[in-house]
C-alpha atoms as a PDB file:
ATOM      1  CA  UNK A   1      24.679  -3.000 -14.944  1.00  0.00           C
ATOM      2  CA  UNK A   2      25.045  -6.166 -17.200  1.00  0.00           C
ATOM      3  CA  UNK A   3      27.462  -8.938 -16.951  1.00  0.00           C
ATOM      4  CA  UNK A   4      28.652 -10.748 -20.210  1.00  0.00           C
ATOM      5  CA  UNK A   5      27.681 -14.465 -20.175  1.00  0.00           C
ATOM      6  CA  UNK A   6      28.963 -15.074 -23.791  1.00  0.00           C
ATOM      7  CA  UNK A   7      30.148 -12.811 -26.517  1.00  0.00           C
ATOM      8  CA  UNK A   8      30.184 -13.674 -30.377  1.00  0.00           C
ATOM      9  CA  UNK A   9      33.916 -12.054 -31.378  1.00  0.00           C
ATOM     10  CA  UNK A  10      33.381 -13.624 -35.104  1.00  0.00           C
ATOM     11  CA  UNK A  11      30.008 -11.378 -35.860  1.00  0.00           C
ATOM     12  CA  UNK A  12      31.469  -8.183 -35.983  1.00  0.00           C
ATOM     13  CA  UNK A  13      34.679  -9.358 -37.849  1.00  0.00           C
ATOM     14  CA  UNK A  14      32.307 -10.965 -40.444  1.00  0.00           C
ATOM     15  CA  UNK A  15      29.488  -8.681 -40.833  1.00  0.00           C
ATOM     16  CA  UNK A  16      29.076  -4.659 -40.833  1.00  0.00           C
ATOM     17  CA  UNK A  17      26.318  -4.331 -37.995  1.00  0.00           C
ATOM     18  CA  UNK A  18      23.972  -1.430 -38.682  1.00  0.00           C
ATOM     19  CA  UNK A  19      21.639  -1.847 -36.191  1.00  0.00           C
ATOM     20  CA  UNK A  20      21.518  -3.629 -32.396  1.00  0.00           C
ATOM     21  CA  UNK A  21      17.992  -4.784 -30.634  1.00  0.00           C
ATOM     22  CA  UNK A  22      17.856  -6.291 -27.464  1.00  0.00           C
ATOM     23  CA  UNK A  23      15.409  -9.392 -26.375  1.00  0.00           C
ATOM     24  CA  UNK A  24      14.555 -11.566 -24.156  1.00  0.00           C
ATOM     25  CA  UNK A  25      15.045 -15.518 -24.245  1.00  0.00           C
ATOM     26  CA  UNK A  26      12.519 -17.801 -23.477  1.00  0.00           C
ATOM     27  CA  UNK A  27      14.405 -20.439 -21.112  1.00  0.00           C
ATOM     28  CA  UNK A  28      13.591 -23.337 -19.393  1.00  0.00           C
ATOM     29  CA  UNK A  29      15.111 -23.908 -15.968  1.00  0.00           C
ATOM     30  CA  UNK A  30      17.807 -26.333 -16.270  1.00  0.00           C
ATOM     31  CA  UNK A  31      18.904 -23.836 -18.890  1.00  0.00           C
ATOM     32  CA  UNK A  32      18.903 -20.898 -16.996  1.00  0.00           C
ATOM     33  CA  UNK A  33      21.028 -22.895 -14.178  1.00  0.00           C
ATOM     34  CA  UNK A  34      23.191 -24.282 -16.928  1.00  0.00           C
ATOM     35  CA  UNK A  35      23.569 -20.524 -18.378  1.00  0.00           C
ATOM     36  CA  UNK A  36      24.547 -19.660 -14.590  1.00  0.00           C
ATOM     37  CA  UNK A  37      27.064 -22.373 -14.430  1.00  0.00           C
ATOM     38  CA  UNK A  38      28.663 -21.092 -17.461  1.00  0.00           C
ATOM     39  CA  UNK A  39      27.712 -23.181 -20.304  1.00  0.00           C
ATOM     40  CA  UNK A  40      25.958 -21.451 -22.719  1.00  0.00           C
ATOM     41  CA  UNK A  41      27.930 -20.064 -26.642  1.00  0.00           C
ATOM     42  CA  UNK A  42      26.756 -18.413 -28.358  1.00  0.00           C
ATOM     43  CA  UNK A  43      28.646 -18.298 -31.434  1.00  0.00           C
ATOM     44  CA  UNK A  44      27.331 -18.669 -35.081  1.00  0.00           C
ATOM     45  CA  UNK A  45      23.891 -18.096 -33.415  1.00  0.00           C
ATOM     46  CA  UNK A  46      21.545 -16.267 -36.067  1.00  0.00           C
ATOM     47  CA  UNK A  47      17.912 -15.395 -35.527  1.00  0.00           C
ATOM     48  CA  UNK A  48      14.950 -15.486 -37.959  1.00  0.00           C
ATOM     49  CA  UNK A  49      11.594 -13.826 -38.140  1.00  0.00           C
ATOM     50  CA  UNK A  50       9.045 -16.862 -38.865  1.00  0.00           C
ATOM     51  CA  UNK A  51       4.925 -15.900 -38.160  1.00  0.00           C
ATOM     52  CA  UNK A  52       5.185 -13.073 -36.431  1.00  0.00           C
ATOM     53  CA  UNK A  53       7.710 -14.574 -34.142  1.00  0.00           C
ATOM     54  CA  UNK A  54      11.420 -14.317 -33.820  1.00  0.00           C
ATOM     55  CA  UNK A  55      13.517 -17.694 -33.263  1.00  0.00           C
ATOM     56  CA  UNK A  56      16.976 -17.918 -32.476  1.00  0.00           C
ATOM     57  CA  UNK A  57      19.132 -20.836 -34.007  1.00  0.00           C
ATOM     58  CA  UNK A  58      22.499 -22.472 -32.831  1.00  0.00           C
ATOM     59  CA  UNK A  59      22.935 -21.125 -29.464  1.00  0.00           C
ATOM     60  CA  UNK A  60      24.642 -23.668 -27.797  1.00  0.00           C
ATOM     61  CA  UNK A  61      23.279 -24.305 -24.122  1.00  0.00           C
ATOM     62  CA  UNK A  62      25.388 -27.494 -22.552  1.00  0.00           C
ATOM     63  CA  UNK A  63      22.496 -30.035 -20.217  1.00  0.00           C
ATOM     64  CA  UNK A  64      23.102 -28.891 -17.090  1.00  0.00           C
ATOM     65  CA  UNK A  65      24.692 -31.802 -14.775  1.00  0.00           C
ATOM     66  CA  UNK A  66      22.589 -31.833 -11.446  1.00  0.00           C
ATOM     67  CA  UNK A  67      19.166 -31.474 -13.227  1.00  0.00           C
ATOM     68  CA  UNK A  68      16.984 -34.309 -11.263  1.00  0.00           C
ATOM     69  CA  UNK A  69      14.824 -35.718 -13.771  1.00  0.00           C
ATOM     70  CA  UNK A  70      14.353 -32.867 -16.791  1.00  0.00           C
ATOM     71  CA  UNK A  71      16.613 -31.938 -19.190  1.00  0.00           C
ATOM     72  CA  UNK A  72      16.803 -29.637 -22.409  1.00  0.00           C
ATOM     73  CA  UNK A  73      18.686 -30.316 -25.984  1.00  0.00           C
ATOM     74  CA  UNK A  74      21.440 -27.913 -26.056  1.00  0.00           C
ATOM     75  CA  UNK A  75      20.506 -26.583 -29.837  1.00  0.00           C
ATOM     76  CA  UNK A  76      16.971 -26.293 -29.527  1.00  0.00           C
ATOM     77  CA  UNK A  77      15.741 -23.171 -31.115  1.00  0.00           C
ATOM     78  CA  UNK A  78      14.520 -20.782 -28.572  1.00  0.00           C
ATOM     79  CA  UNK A  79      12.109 -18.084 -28.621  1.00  0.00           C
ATOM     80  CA  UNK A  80      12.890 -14.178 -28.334  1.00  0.00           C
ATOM     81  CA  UNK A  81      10.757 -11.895 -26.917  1.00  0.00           C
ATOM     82  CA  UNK A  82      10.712  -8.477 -28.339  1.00  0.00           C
ATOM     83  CA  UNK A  83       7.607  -5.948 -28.973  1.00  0.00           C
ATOM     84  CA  UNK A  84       5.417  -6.884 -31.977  1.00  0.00           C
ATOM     85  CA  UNK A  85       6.636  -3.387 -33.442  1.00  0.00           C
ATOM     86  CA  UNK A  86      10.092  -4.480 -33.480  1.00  0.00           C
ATOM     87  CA  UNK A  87       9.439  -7.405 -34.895  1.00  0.00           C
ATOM     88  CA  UNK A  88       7.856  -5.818 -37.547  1.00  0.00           C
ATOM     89  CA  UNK A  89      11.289  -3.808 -38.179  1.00  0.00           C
ATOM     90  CA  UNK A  90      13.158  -6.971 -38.176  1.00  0.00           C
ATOM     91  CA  UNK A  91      10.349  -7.921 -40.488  1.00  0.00           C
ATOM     92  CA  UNK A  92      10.856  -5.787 -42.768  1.00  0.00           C
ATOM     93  CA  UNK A  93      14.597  -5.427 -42.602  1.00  0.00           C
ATOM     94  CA  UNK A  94      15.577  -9.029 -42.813  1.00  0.00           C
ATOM     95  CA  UNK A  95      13.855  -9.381 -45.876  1.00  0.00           C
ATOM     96  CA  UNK A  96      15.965  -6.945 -47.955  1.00  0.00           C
ATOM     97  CA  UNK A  97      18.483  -8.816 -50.073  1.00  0.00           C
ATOM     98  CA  UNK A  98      21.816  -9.795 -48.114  1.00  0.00           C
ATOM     99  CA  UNK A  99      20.840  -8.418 -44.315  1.00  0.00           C
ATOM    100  CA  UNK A 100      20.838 -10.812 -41.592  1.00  0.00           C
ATOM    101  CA  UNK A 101      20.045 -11.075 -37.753  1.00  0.00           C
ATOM    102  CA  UNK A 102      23.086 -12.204 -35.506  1.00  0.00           C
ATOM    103  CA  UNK A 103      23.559 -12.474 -32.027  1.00  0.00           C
ATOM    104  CA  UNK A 104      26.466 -10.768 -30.715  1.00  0.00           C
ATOM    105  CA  UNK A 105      25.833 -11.015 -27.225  1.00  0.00           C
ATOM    106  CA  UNK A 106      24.206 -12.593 -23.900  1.00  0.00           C
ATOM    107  CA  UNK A 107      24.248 -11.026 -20.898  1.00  0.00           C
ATOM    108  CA  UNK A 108      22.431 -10.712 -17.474  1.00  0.00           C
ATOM    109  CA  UNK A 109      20.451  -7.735 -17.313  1.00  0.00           C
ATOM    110  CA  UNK A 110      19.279  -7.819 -13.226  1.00  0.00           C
ATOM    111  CA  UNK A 111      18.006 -11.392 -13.060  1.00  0.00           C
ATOM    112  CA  UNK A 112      17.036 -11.980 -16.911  1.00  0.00           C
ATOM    113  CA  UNK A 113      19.220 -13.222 -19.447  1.00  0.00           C
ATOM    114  CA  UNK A 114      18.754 -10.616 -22.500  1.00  0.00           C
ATOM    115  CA  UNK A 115      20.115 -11.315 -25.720  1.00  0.00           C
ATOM    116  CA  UNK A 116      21.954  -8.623 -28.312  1.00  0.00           C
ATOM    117  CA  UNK A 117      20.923  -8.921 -31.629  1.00  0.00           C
ATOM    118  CA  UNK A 118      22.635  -7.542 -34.526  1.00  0.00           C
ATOM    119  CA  UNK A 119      21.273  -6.422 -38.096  1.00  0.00           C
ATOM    120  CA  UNK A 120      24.129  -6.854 -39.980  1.00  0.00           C
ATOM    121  CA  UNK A 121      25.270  -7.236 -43.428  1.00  0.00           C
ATOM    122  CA  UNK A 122      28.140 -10.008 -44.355  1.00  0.00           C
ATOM    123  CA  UNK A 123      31.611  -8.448 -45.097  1.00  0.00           C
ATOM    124  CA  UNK A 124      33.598  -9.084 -48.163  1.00  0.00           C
ATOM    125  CA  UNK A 125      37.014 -10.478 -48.525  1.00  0.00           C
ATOM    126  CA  UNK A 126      37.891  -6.803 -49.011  1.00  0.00           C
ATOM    127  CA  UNK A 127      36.484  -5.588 -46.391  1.00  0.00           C
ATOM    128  CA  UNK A 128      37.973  -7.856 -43.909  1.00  0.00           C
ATOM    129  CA  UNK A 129      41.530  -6.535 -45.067  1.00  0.00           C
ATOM    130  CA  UNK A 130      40.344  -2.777 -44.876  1.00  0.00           C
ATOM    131  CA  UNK A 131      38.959  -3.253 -41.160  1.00  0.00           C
ATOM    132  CA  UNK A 132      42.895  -5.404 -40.505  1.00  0.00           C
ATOM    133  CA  UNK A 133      44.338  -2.519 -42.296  1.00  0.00           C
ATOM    134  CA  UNK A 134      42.881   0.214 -40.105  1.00  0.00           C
ATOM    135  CA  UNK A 135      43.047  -1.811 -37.041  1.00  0.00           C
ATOM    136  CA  UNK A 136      47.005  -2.084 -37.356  1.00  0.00           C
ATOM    137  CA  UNK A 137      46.788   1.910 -38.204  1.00  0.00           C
ATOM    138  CA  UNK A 138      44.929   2.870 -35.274  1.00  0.00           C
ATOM    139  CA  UNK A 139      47.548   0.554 -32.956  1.00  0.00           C
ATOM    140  CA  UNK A 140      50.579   2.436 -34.651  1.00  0.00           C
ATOM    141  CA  UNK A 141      49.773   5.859 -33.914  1.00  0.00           C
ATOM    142  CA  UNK A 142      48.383   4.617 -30.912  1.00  0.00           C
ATOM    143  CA  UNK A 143      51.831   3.623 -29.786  1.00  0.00           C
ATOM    144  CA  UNK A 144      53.265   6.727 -31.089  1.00  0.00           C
ATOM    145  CA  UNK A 145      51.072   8.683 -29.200  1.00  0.00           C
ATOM    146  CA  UNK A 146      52.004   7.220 -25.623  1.00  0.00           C
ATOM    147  CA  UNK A 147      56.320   7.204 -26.733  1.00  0.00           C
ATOM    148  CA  UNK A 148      55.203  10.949 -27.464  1.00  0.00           C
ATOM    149  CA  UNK A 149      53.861  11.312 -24.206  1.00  0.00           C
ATOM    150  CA  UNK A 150      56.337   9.357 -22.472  1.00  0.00           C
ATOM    151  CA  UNK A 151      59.187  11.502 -23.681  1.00  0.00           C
ATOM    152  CA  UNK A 152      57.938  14.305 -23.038  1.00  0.00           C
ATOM    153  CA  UNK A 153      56.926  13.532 -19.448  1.00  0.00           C
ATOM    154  CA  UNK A 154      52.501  13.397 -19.215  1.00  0.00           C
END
């Protein structure tokens, strides 16, 4: 049972996703009250494979207002924590021409804050119309299918 703290919505309209990993964030604890009180984005966030390590960039973690004397900087790259043979995967993967690590998700997996990570490849001009195209099939017969039903009394 998970519970969505912050969803990226532009990740899988910009990139095909091929592959999803999920890790854990290394938090301090203004940020993990701050997270709790519903700050945190996590859109544009990326991560990176650096030394064996995996960093993620840009999440956007708002200071949390009754901290009493410590307080975090909202971008500050954070580490992930994932097994060393995943991050030899991501290693490996990342470094192939035009694939990329995105965060699609963070959620609350009992009382840890997990991340969703992405291996995804960026979408084309093209391809955004395609995936538009199909979506506005899918919602036609979709609506076609319940009139159908409706007539016909199910």
């Amino acid at each position: 049972m998970s519970a969505d703290i912050s969803v990226n919505r532009k990740a899988l309209r910009d990139y095909h996703i091929l592959d999803r990993f999920e890790a854990g964030i290394e938090l301090k604890g203004t940020e993990v009250k701050a997270i709790r009180a519903g700050l945190a984005n996590v859109n544009n966030a990326f991560a990176r494979v650096e030394k064996m390590q995996v960093w993620l960039h840009d999440v956007d973690i708002q200071p949390y207002a009754m901290a009493s004397h410590e307080q975090h900087e909202p971008k500050r790259v954070r580490r992930l924590l994932l097994h060393r043979q995943e991050i030899i995967r991501l290693l490996g993967k990342t470094q192939t021409e035009g694939f990329s690590l995105v965060a699609l998700r963070m959620y609350w997996k009992g009382s840890h804050v997990k991340i969703e990570l992405g291996l995804g490849k960026g979408k084309h001009a093209g391809d955004k119309r395609e995936d538009l195209k199909a979506k506005a099939e899918k919602r036609e017969s979709d609506r076609a299918m319940a009139n159908f039903n409706k007539q016909r009394g199910h």
